[in-house]
Protein backbone atom coordinates (compact mmCIF):
# COMPACT_ATOMS: atom_id res chain seq x y z
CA UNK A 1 164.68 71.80 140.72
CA UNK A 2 166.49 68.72 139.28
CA UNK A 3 163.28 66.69 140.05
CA UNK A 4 161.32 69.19 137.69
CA UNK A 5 162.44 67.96 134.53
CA UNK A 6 162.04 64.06 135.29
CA UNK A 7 158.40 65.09 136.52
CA UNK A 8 157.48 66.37 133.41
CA UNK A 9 158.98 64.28 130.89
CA UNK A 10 157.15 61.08 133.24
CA UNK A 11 153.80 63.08 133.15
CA UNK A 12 153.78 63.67 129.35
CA UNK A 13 155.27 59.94 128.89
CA UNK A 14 152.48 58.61 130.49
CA UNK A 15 149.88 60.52 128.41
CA UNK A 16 151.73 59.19 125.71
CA UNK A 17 150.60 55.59 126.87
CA UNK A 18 147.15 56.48 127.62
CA UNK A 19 146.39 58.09 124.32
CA UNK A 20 147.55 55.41 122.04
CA UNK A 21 146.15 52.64 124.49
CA UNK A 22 143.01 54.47 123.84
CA UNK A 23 143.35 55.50 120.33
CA UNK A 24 144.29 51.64 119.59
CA UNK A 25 141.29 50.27 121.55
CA UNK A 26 138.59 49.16 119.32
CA UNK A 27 136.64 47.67 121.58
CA UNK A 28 135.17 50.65 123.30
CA UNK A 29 131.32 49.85 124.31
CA UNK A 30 128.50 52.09 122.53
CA UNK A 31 125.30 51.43 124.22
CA UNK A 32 122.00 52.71 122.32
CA UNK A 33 119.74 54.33 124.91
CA UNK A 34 116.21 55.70 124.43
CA UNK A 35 114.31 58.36 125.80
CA UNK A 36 113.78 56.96 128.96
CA UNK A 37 117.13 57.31 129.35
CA UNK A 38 118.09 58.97 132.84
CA UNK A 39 121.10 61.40 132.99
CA UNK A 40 122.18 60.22 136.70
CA UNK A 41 123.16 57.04 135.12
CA UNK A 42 125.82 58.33 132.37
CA UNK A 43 128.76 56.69 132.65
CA UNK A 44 131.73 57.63 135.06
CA UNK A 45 135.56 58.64 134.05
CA UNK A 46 136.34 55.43 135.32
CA UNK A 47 134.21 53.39 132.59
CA UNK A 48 134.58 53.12 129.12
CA UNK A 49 131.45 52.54 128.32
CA UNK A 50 129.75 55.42 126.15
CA UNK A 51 126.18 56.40 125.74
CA UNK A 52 124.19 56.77 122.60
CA UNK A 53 121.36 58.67 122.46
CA UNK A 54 119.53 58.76 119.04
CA UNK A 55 117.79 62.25 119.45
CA UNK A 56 118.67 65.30 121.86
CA UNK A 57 117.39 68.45 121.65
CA UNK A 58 119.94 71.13 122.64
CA UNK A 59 118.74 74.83 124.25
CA UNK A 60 121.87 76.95 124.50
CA UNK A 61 121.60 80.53 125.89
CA UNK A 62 124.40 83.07 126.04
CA UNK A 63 124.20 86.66 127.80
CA UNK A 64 125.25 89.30 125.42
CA UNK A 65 128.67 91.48 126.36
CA UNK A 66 128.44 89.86 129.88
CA UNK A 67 132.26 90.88 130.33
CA UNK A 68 130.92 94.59 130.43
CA UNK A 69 128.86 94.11 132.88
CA UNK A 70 131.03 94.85 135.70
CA UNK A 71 134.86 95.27 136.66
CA UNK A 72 137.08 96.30 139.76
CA UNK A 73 134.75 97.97 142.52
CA UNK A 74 131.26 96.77 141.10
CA UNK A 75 132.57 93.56 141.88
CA UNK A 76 129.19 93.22 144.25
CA UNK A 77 126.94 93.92 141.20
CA UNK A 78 127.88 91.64 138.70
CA UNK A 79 127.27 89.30 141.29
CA UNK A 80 123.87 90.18 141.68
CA UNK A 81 123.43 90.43 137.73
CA UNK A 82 124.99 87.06 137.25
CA UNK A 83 123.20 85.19 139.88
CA UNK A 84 119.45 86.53 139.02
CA UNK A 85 120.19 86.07 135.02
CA UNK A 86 121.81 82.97 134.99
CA UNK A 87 119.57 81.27 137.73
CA UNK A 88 116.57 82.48 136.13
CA UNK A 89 117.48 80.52 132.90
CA UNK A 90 118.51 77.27 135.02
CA UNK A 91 114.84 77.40 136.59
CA UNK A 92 113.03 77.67 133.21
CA UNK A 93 114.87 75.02 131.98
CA UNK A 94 113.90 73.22 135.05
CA UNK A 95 110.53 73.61 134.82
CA UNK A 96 110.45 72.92 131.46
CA UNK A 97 111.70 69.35 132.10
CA UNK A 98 115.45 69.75 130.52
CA UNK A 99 117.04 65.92 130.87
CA UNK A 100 120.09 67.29 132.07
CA UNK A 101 121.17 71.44 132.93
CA UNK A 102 124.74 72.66 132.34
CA UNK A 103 126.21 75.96 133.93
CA UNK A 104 128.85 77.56 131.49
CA UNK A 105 129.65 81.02 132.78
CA UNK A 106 127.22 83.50 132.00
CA UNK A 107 124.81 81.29 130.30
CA UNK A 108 124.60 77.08 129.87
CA UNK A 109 122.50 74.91 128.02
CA UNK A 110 120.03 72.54 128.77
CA UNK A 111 118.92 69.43 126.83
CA UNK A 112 115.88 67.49 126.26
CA UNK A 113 115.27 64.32 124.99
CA UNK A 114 111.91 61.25 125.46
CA UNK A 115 108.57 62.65 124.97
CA UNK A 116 107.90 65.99 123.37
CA UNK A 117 111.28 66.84 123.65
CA UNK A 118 110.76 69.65 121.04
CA UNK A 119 108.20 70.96 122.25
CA UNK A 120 109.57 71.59 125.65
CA UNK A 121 112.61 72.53 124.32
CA UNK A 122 111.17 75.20 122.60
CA UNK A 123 108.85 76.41 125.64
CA UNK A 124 111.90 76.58 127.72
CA UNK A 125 113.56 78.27 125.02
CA UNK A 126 110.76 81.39 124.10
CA UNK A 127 110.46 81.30 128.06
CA UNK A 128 114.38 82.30 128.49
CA UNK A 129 114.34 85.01 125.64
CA UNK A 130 110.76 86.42 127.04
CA UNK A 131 112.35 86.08 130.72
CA UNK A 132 115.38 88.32 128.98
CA UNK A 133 113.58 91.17 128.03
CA UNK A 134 110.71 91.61 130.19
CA UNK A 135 111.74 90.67 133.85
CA UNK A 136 115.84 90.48 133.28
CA UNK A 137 116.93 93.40 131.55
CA UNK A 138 114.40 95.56 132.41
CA UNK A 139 114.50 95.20 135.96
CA UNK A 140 118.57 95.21 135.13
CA UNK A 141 118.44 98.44 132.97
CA UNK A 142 115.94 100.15 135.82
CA UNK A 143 118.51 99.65 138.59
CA UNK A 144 121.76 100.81 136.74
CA UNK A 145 120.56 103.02 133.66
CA UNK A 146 123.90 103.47 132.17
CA UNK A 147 124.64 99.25 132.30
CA UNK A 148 126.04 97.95 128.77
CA UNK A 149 123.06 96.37 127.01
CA UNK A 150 122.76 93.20 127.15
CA UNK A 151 120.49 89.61 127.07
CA UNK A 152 119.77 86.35 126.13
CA UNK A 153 120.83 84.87 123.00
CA UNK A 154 119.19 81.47 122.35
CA UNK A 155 120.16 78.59 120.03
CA UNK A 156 118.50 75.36 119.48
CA UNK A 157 119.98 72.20 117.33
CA UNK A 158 118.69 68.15 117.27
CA UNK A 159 120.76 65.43 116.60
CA UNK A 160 122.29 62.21 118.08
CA UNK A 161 124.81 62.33 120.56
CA UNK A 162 127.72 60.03 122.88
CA UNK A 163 128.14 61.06 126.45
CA UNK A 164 129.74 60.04 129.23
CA UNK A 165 131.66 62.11 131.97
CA UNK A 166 135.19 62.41 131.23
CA UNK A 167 138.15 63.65 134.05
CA UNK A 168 140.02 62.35 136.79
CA UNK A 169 139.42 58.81 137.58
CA UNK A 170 137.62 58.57 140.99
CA UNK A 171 137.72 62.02 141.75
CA UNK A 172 133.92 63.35 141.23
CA UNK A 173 134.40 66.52 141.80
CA UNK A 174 136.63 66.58 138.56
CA UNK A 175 134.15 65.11 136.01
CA UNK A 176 132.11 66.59 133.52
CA UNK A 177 129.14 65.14 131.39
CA UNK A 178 131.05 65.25 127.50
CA UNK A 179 128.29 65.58 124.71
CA UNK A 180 130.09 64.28 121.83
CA UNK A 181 127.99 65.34 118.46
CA UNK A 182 126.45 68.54 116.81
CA UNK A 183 123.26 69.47 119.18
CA UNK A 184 125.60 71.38 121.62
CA UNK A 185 127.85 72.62 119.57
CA UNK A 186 125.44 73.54 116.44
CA UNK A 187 122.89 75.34 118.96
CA UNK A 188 126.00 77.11 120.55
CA UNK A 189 126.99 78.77 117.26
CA UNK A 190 122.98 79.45 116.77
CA UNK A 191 123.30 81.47 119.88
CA UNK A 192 126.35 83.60 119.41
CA UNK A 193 125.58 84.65 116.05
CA UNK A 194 121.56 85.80 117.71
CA UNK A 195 121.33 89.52 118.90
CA UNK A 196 119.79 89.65 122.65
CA UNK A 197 115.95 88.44 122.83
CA UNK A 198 116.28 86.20 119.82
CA UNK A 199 115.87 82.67 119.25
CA UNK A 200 117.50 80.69 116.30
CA UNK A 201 116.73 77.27 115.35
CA UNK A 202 118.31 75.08 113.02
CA UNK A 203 117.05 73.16 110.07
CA UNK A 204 116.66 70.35 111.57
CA UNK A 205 114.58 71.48 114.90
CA UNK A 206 112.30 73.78 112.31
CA UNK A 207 111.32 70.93 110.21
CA UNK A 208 109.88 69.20 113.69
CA UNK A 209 108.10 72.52 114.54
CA UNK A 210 107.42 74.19 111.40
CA UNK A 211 104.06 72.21 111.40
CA UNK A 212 102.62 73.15 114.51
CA UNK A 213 100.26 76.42 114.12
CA UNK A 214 101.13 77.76 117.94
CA UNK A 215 104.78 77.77 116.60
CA UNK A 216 104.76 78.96 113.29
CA UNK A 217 102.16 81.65 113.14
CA UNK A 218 101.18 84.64 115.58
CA UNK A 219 98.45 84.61 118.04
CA UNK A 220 95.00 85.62 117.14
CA UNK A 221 95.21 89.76 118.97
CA UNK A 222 95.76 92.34 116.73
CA UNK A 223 95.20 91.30 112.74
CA UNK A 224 95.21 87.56 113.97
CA UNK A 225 97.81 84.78 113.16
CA UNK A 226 100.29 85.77 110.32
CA UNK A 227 103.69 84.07 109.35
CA UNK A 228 105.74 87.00 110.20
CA UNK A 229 107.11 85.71 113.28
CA UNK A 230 110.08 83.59 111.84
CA UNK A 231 112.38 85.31 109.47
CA UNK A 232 115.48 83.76 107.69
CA UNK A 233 118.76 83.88 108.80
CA UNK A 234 122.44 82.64 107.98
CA UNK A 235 124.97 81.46 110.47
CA UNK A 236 128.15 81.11 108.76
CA UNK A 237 129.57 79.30 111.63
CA UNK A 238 128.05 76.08 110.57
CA UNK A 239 128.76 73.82 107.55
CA UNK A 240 127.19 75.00 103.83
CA UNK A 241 124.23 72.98 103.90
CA UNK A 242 123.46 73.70 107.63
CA UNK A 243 123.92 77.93 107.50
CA UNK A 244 120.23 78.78 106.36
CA UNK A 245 118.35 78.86 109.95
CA UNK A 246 115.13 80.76 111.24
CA UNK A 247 115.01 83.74 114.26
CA UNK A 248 112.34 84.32 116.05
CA UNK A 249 112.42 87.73 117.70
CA UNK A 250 108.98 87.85 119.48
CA UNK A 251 108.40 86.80 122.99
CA UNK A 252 105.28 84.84 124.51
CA UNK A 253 102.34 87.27 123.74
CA UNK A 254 101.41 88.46 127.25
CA UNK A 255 97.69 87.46 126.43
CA UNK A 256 97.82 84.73 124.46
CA UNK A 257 101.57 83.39 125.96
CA UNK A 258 100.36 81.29 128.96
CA UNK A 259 97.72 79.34 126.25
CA UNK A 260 100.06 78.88 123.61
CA UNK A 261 102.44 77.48 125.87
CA UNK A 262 100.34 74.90 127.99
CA UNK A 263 98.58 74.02 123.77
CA UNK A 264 102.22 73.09 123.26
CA UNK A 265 103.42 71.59 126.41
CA UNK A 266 99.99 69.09 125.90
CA UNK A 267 100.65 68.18 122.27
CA UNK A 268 98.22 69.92 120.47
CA UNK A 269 99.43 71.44 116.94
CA UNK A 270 95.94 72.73 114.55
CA UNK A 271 94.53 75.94 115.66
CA UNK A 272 90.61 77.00 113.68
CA UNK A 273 91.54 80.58 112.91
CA UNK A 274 94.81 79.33 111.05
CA UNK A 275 93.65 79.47 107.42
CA UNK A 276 94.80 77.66 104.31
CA UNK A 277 96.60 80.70 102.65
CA UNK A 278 98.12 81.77 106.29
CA UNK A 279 99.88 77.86 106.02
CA UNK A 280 101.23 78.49 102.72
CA UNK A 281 102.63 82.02 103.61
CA UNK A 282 105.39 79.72 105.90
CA UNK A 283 106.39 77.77 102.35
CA UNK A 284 108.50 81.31 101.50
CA UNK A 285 110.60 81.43 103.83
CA UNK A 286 114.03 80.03 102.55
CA UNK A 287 113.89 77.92 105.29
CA UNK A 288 111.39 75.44 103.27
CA UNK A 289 113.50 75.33 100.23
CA UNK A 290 116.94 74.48 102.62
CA UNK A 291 114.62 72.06 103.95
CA UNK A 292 113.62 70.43 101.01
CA UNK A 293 117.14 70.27 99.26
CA UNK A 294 118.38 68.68 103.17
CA UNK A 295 115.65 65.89 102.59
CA UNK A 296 116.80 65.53 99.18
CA UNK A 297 120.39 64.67 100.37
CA UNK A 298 119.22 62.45 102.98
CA UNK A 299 117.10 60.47 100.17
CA UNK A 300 120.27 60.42 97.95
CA UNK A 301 122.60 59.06 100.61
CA UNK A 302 120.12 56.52 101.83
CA UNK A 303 119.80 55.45 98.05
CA UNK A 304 123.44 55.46 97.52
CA UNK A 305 124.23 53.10 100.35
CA UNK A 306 121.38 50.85 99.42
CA UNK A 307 123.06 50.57 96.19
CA UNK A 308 119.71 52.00 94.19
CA UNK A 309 120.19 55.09 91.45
């Protein structure tokens, strides 16, 4: 017992001298990375180098009331549930060609960066929240009728980004991959303040997507394509200028889904039966004006530091 007290007090001494050696350390390398940047190659707890990747798209997904899903003797089933929901969302992002997968309890993210990072962010991310309702859940809510509801809640956010893996020097096993920056953490509040099957997307991913007709505007079945599939939302969670987002709520179409998705996988944005007045149905969403009075700031702060009123 008399040992206990000289442990600590040399443990907490010596985090002393590692936090102001590193807080005092100016010299810490930043290197700029582009999209061909490869996640196996982030830096290791025992470097100091950092990475700095301009753009990453972020695809968080959280299950809804997953700690009601299964206490004390049904210890068996929420294995089951938390293996074929969570797994399921690890493959699409997978398939979808995520840069680099995280497992956070019942959910993760994935994140996507280098060519048409949106766009396969987004597949990955419509894929999830169709994947929710239609094979997850139902199949779920089939087996065990009286289960608390539940399902995925998606986020998406875009922005720069440091990483590196941060833990116990030399010890692998006790490193993580540390995204320093907003996409995580922005598309993370996206997705806790979604209900289960919906997708919300920041400001900053809609203005990259808002201009692509498979995104914006309903398939051609039933009346044909119409802007009601985004609505407006606010997520309090995030700073003033950031809170006005968009939800989507509608999963792939299960004729049209499979099309739309390979259209935007390949690039392709201008669909014929989009007309002029369908276009400028999008510009009332509240969405456009946050967007505008965003680019507006941007301008004035790029003016401002150029020295230019």
């Amino acid at each position: 017992m008399s040992d206990e007290p000289a442990f600590l007090t040399s443990l907490l001494d010596s985090l002393d001298d590692e936090v102001n050696t590193v807080l005092n350390n100016s010299d810490i390398p930043v290197v700029d990375k582009d999209g061909t940047f490869d996640a196996k190659d982030i830096p290791s707890s025992s470097s100091d180098t950092w990475i700095k990747l301009p753009e990453v798209v972020a695809v968080v997904c959280d299950l809804k009331g997953s700690t009601h899903l299964g206490t004390g003797k049904h210890d068996k089933s929420t294995a089951r549930i938390y293996k074929s929901g969570v797994e399921g969302a690890v493959r699409i992002f997978h398939e979808f060609g995520a840069n680099f997968i995280d497992i956070q309890g019942d959910g993760g993210f994935g994140l996507f960066w280098g060519e048409r990072a949106h766009e396969r962010a987004f597949c990955a991310a419509v894929t999830i929240r169709t994947f929710s309702e239609r094979h997850f859940v139902s199949r779920l809510e089939a087996r065990w009728p009286e289960a608390p509801a539940t399902g995925y809640k998606v986020g998406m956010h875009v922005g720069r980004t440091l990483v590196k893996r941060i833990g116990t020097s030399r010890v692998v096993s006790e490193q993580e991959a540390v995204w320093a920056g907003k996409p995580v953490n922005y598309a993370a509040k996206c997705a806790q303040s979604a209900e289960r099957h919906e997708v919300v997307v920041t400001q900053a991913v809609w203005d990259r997507l808002k201009d692509n007709d498979f995104i914006a505007f309903s398939c051609d079945c039933n009346d044909g394509p119409e802007a009601h599939l985004w609505s407006d939302k606010t997520v309090e969670t995030l700073p003033d200028d950031e809170q006005a987002v968009v939800v989507l709520t509608a999963p792939w179409c299960l004729t049209c889904g499979p099309s739309f998705c390979e259209a935007i996988m390949d690039g392709h944005t201008q669909r014929e039966s989009v007309t002029p007045s369908t276009r400028d149905a999008i510009s009332m969403l509240k969405m456009a004006r946050a967007l505008e009075a965003r680019k507006a700031r941007v301008l004035e702060r790029q003016r401002s530091r150029r020295g230019v009123w």
